[in-house]
Protein backbone atom coordinates (compact mmCIF):
# COMPACT_ATOMS: atom_id res chain seq x y z
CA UNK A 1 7.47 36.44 -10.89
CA UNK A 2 7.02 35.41 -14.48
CA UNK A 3 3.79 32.99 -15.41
CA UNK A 4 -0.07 34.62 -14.93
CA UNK A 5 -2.58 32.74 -16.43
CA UNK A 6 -5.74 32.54 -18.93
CA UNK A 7 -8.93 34.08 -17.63
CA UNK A 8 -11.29 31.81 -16.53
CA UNK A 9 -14.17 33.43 -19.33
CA UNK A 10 -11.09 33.34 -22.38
CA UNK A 11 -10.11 29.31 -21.60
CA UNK A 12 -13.70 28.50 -22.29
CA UNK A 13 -13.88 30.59 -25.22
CA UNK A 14 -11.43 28.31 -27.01
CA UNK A 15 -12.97 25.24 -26.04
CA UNK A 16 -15.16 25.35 -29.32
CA UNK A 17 -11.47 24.91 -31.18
CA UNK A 18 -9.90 21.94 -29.68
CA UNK A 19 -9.10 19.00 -31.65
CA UNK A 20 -8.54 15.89 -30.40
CA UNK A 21 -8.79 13.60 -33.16
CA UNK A 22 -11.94 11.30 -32.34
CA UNK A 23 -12.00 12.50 -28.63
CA UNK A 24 -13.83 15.33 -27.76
CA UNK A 25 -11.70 16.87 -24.84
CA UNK A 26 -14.91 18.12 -22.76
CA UNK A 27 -15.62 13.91 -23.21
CA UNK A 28 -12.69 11.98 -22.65
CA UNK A 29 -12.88 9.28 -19.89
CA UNK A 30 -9.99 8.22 -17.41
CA UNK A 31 -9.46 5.10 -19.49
CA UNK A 32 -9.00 7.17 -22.88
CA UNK A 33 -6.67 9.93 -20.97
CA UNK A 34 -4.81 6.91 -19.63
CA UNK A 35 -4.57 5.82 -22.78
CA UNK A 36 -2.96 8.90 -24.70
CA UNK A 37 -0.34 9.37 -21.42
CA UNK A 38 0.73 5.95 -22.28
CA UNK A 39 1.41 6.70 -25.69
CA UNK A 40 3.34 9.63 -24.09
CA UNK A 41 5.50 7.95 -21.76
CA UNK A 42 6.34 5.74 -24.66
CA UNK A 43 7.26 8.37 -27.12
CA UNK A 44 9.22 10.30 -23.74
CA UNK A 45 11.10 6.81 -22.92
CA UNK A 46 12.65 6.55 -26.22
CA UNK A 47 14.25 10.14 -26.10
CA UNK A 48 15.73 9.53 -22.51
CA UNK A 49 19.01 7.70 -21.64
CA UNK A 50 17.43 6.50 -18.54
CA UNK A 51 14.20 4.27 -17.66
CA UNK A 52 11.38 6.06 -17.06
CA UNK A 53 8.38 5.25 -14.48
CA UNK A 54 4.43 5.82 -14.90
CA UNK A 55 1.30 5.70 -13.50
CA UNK A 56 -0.02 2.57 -14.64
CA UNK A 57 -3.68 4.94 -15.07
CA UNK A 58 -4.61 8.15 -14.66
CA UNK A 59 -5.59 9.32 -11.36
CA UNK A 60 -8.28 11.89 -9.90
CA UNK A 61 -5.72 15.06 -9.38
CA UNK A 62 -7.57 16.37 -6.40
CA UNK A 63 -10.30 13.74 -5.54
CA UNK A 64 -11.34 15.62 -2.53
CA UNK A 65 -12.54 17.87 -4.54
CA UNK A 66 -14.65 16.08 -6.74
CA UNK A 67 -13.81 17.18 -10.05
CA UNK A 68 -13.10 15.22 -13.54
CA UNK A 69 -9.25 16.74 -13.67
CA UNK A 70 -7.02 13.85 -14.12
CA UNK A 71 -3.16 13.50 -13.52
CA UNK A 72 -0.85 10.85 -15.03
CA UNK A 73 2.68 10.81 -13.17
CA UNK A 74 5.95 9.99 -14.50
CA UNK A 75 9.39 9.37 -12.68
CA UNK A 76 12.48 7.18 -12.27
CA UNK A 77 16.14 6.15 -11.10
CA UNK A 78 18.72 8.82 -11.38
CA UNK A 79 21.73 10.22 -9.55
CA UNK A 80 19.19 12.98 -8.25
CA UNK A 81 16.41 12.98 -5.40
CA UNK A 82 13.95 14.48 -7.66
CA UNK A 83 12.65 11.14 -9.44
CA UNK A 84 10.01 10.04 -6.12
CA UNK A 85 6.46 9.86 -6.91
CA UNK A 86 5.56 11.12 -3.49
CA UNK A 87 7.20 14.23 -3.68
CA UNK A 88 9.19 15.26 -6.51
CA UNK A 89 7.42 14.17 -10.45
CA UNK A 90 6.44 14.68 -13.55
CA UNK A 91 2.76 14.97 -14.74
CA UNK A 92 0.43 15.10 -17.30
CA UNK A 93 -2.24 16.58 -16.70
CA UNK A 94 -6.38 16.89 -17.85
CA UNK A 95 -8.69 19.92 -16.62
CA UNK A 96 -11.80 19.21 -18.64
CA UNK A 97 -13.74 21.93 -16.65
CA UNK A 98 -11.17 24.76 -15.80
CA UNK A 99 -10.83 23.21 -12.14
CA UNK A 100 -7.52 23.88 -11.04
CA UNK A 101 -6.16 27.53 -10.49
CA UNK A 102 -3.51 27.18 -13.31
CA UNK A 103 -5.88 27.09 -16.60
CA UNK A 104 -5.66 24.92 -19.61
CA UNK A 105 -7.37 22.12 -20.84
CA UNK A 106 -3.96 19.71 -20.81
CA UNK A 107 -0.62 20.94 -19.03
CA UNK A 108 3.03 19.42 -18.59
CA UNK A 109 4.26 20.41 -15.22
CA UNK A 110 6.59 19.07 -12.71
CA UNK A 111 5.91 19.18 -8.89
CA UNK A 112 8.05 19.54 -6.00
CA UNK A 113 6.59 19.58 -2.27
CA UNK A 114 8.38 21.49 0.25
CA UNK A 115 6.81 20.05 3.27
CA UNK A 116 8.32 16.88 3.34
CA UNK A 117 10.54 14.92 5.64
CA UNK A 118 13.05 14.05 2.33
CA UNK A 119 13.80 18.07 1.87
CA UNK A 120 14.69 20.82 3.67
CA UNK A 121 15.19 24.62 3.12
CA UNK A 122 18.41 24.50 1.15
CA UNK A 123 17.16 21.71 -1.31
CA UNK A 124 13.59 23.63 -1.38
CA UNK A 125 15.43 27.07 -2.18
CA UNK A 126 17.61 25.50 -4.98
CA UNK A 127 14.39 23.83 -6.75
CA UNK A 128 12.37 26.52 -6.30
CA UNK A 129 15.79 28.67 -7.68
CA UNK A 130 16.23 25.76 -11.11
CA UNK A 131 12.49 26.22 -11.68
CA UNK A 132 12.38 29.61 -11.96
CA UNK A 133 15.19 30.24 -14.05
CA UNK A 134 13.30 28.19 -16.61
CA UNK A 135 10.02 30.05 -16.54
CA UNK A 136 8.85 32.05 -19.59
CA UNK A 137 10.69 29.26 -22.17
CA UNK A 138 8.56 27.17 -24.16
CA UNK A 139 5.81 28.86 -22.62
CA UNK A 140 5.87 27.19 -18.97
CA UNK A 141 5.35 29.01 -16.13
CA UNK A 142 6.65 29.09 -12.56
CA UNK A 143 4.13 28.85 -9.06
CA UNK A 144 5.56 28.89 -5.71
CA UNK A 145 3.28 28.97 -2.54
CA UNK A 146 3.79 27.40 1.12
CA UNK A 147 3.80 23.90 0.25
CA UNK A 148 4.86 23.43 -2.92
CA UNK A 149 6.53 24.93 -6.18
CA UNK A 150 6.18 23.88 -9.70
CA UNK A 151 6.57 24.37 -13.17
CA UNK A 152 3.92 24.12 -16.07
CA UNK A 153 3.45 24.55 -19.25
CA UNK A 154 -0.62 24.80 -20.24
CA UNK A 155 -2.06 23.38 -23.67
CA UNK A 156 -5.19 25.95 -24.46
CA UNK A 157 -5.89 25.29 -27.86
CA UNK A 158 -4.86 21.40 -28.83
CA UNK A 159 -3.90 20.82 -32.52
CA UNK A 160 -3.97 17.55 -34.14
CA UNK A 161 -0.44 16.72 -33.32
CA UNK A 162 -0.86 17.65 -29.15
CA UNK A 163 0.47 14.58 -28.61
CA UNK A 164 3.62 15.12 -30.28
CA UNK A 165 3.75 18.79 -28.34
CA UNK A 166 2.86 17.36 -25.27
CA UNK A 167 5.73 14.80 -25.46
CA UNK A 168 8.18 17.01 -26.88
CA UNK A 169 7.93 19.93 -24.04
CA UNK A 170 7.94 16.94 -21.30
CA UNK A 171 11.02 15.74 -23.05
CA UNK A 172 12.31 19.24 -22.77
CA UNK A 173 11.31 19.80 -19.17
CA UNK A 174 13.18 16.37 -18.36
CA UNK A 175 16.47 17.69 -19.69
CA UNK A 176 16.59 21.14 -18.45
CA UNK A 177 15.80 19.86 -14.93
CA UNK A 178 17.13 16.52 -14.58
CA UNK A 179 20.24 17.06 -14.92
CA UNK A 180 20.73 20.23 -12.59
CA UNK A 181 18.64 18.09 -9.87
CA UNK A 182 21.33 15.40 -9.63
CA UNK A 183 23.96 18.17 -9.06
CA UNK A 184 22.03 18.86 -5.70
CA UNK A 185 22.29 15.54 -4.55
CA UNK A 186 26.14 15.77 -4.99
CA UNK A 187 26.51 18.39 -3.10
């Protein structure tokens, strides 16, 4: 399957080259992260045809875990089941410390759970199908395991304009999935 990820020892080597404007990235707080997503979700809203849905904050990704990565979701209303924050969204996300399996200091990803009572195997095997079709473009990169498949794209090095790149390849994830999601639900 396409995807693989950045060793472990190579992420931390670039971490002396990210620029964040005033924010150090090993530094930033919930309330800062928060912050930038907002700024996000703004500059995503105004592309979209439809109202968008956030997080009002970010939130602990895996807070059983007890680690500093940080999520922000986004969602909304469209023909399609994929727009529930319980099951089915878009993130943002923050891994100051190279917590989660999928390495990168910020990534763009959208989730889909398998496991739950509002899907089944068909609708599971046609997301899992959409997602992978888009792997390898704009660098984002397809995981599937027992309870869940998603897409991501990983930020590694962060320019000066990240948020600009950030909202742009959310933007782009939003069309290229969006619209094939609602065509489940008509089914």
């Amino acid at each position: 399957m396409p995807g693989g990820t950045a060793s472990p020892a190579r992420w931390r080597d670039f971490s002396k080259h990210f620029s964040f404007a005033a924010i150090k990235p090993k530094n930033m707080n919930m309330q800062q992260f928060t912050d930038e997503c907002l700024k996000i979700h703004q500059g995503v809203s105004r592309r979209m045809p439809l109202t968008l849905k956030s997080d009002k904050g970010a939130t602990l990704d895996k807070p059983e875990r007890k680690t500093k990565t940080l999520k922000f979701c986004i969602w909304g209303q469209s023909n399609g089941f994929c727009w529930d924050r319980n099951y089915a969204s878009y993130h943002i996300v923050y891994d100051p410390d190279g917590n989660l399996d999928q390495k990168g200091l910020l990534q763009v990803r959208f989730m889909f759970f398998l496991n739950r009572k509002q899907t089944d195997k068909s609708l599971n095997k046609a997301v899992e199908k959409i997602l992978y079709r888009l792997a390898g473009q704009r660098q984002f990169k397809f995981v599937l395991d027992d309870k869940i498949v998603f897409l991501y794209r990983p930020y590694y090095q962060l320019s000066s304009k990240w948020r600009k790149a950030v909202t742009a390849d959310l933007v782009w994830l939003i069309n290229e999935t969006l619209p094939r999601f609602d065509k489940l639900k008509s089914r």
